[in-house]
Protein backbone atom coordinates (compact mmCIF):
# COMPACT_ATOMS: atom_id res chain seq x y z
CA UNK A 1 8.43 -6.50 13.15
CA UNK A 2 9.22 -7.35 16.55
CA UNK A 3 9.54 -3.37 17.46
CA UNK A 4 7.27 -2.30 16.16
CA UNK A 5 4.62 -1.69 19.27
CA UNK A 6 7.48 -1.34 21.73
CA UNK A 7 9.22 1.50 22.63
CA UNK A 8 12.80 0.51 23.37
CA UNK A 9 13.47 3.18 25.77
CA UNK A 10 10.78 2.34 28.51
CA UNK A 11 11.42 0.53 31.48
CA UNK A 12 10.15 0.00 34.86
CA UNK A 13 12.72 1.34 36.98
CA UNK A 14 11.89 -0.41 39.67
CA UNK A 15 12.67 -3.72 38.40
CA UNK A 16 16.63 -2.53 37.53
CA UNK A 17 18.91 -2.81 40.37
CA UNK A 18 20.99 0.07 41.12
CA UNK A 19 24.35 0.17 39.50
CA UNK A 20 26.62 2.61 41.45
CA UNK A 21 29.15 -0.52 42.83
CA UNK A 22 29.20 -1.97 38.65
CA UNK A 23 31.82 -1.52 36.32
CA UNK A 24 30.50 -1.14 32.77
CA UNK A 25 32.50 -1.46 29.65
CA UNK A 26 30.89 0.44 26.30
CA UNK A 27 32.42 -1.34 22.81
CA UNK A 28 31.19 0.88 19.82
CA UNK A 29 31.91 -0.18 16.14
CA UNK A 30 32.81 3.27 14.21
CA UNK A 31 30.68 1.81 11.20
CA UNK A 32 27.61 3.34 10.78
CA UNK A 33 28.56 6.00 13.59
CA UNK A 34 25.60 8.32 12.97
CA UNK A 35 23.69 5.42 14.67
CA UNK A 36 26.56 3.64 16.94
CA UNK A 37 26.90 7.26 18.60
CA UNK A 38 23.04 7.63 19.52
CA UNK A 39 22.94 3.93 20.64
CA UNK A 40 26.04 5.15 22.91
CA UNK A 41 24.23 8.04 24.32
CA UNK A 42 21.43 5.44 25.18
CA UNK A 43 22.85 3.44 27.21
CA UNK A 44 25.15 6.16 28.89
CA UNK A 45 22.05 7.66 29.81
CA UNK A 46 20.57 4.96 31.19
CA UNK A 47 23.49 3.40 32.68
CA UNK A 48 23.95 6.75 34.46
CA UNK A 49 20.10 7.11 35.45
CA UNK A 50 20.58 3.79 37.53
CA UNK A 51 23.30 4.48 39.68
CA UNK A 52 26.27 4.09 37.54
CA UNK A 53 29.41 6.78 37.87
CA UNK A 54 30.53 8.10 34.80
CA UNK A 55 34.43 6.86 36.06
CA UNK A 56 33.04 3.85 35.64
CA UNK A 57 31.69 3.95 32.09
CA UNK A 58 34.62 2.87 29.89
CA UNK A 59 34.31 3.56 26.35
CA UNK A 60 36.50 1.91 23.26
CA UNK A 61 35.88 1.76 20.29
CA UNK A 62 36.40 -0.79 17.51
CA UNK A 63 36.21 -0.63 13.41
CA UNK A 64 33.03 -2.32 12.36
CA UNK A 65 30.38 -4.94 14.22
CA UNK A 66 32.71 -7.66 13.53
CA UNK A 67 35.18 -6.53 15.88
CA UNK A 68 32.82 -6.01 18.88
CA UNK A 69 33.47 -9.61 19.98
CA UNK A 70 37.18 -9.06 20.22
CA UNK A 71 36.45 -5.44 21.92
CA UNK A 72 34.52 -7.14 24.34
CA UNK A 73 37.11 -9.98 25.25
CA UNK A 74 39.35 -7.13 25.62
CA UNK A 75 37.26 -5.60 28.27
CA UNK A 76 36.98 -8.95 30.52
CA UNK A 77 40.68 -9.68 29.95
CA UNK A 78 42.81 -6.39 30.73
CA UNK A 79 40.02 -4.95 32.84
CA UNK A 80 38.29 -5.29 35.56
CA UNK A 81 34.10 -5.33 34.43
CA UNK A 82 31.25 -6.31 35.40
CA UNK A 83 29.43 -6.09 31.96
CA UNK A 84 29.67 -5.09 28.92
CA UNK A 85 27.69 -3.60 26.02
CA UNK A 86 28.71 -4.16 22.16
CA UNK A 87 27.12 -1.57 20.34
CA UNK A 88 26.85 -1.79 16.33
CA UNK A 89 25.09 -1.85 12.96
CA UNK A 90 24.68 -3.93 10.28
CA UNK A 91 22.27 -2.79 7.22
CA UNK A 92 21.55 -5.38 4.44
CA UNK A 93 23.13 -4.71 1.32
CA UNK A 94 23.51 -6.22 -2.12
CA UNK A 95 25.31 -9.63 -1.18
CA UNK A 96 25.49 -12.50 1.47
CA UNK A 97 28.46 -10.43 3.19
CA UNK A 98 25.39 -8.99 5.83
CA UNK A 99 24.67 -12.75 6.70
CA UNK A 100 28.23 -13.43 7.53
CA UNK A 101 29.16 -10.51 9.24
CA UNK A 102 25.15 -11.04 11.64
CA UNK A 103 26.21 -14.50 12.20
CA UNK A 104 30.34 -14.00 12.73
CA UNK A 105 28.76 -11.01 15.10
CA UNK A 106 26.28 -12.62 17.12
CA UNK A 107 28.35 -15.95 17.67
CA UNK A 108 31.40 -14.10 18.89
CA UNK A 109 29.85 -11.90 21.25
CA UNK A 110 27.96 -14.85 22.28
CA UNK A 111 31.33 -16.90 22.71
CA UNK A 112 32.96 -14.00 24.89
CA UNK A 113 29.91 -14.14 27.23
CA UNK A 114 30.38 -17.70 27.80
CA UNK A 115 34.11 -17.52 28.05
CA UNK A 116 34.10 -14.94 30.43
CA UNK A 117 30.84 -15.93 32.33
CA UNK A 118 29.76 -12.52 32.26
CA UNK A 119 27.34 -10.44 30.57
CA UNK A 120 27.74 -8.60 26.81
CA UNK A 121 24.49 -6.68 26.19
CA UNK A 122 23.45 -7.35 22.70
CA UNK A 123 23.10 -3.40 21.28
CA UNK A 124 23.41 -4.52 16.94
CA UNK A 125 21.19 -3.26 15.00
CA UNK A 126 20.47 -5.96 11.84
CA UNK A 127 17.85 -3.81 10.27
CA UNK A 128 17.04 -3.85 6.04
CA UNK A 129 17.86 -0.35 5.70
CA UNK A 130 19.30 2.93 7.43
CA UNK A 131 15.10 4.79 8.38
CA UNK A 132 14.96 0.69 10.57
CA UNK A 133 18.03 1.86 12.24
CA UNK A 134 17.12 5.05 12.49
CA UNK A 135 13.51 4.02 14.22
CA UNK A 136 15.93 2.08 16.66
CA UNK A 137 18.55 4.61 17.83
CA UNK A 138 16.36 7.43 19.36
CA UNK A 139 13.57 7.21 16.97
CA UNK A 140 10.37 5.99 16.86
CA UNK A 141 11.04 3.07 18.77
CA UNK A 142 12.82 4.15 21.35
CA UNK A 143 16.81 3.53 21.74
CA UNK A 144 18.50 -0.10 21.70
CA UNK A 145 21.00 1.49 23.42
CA UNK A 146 18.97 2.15 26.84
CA UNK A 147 17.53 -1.65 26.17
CA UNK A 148 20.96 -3.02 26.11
CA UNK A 149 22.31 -1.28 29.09
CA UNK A 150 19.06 -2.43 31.35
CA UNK A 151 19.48 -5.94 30.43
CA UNK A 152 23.66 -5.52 31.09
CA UNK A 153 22.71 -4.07 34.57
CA UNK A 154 19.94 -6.94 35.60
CA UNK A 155 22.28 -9.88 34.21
CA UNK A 156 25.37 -8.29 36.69
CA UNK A 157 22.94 -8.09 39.40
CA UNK A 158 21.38 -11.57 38.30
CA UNK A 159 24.81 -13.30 38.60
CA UNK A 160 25.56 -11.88 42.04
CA UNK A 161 22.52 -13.41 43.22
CA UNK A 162 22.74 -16.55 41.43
CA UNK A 163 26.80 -17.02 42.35
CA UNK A 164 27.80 -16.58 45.87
């Protein structure tokens, strides 16, 4: 398991820039909100710990993980961010519909960051069962959420360097 000898939620803070002049945008599927919310607090928390003002911290949420793509697009169209962070979970069940809605999930938010040129931090959980997710949302691993918000702040700061 790729987690499982790294906490999530450490960081050297040196190597994050500072965020107060970004503009972060938060999309949070409502599925599975007992995690989605704790994966939220993550990466407000750390999003907040590096500079970032709460007035800029927009939050929307969207039904499930398969919407986060749209959310996203959303974000970059009617708004003006720097970043954004799709937040969800997808637990295997019974049939093939977890494959579809990992791959639909992952290629769409993949798509929007292309589109857009523009980060969206990948915060979904794909985990076997609800204790994995657990483990990954302020458990013993740490939080995705804080993860995902570090790597949304160094790919802003990465394309201001990289496009002047």
């Amino acid at each position: 398991m790729a987690t499982a000898s790294k906490n999530l939620s450490k960081y050297n803070k040196e190597l994050v820039p500072n965020g107060a002049d970004f503009k972060i945008g938060i999309v949070v599927s409502e599925w599975n909100e007992s995690i989605t919310f704790k994966l939220l607090e993550g990466a407000q928390k750390a999003l907040e710990e590096n500079g970032v003002a709460k007035e800029n911290i927009h939050i929307q949420f969207v039904p499930g993980a398969f919407e986060l793509a749209l959310g996203a697009q959303y974000f970059f169209k009617e708004q003006k961010i720097d970043g954004v962070i799709a937040i969800g979970v997808v637990i295997q069940g019974e049939t093939k519909h977890f494959d579809y809605v990992c791959s639909g999930t992952t290629n769409g938010i993949m798509e929007v960051m292309l589109k857009y040129n523009k980060p969206v931090a990948f915060c979904v959980l794909t985990d076997d069962n609800i204790q994995q997710s657990i483990d990954r949302s302020g458990g013993i691993h740490g939080n995705k959420g804080t993860e995902a918000a570090i790597a949304c702040l160094k790919m802003i700061a990465n394309k201001q360097r990289f496009i002047k």
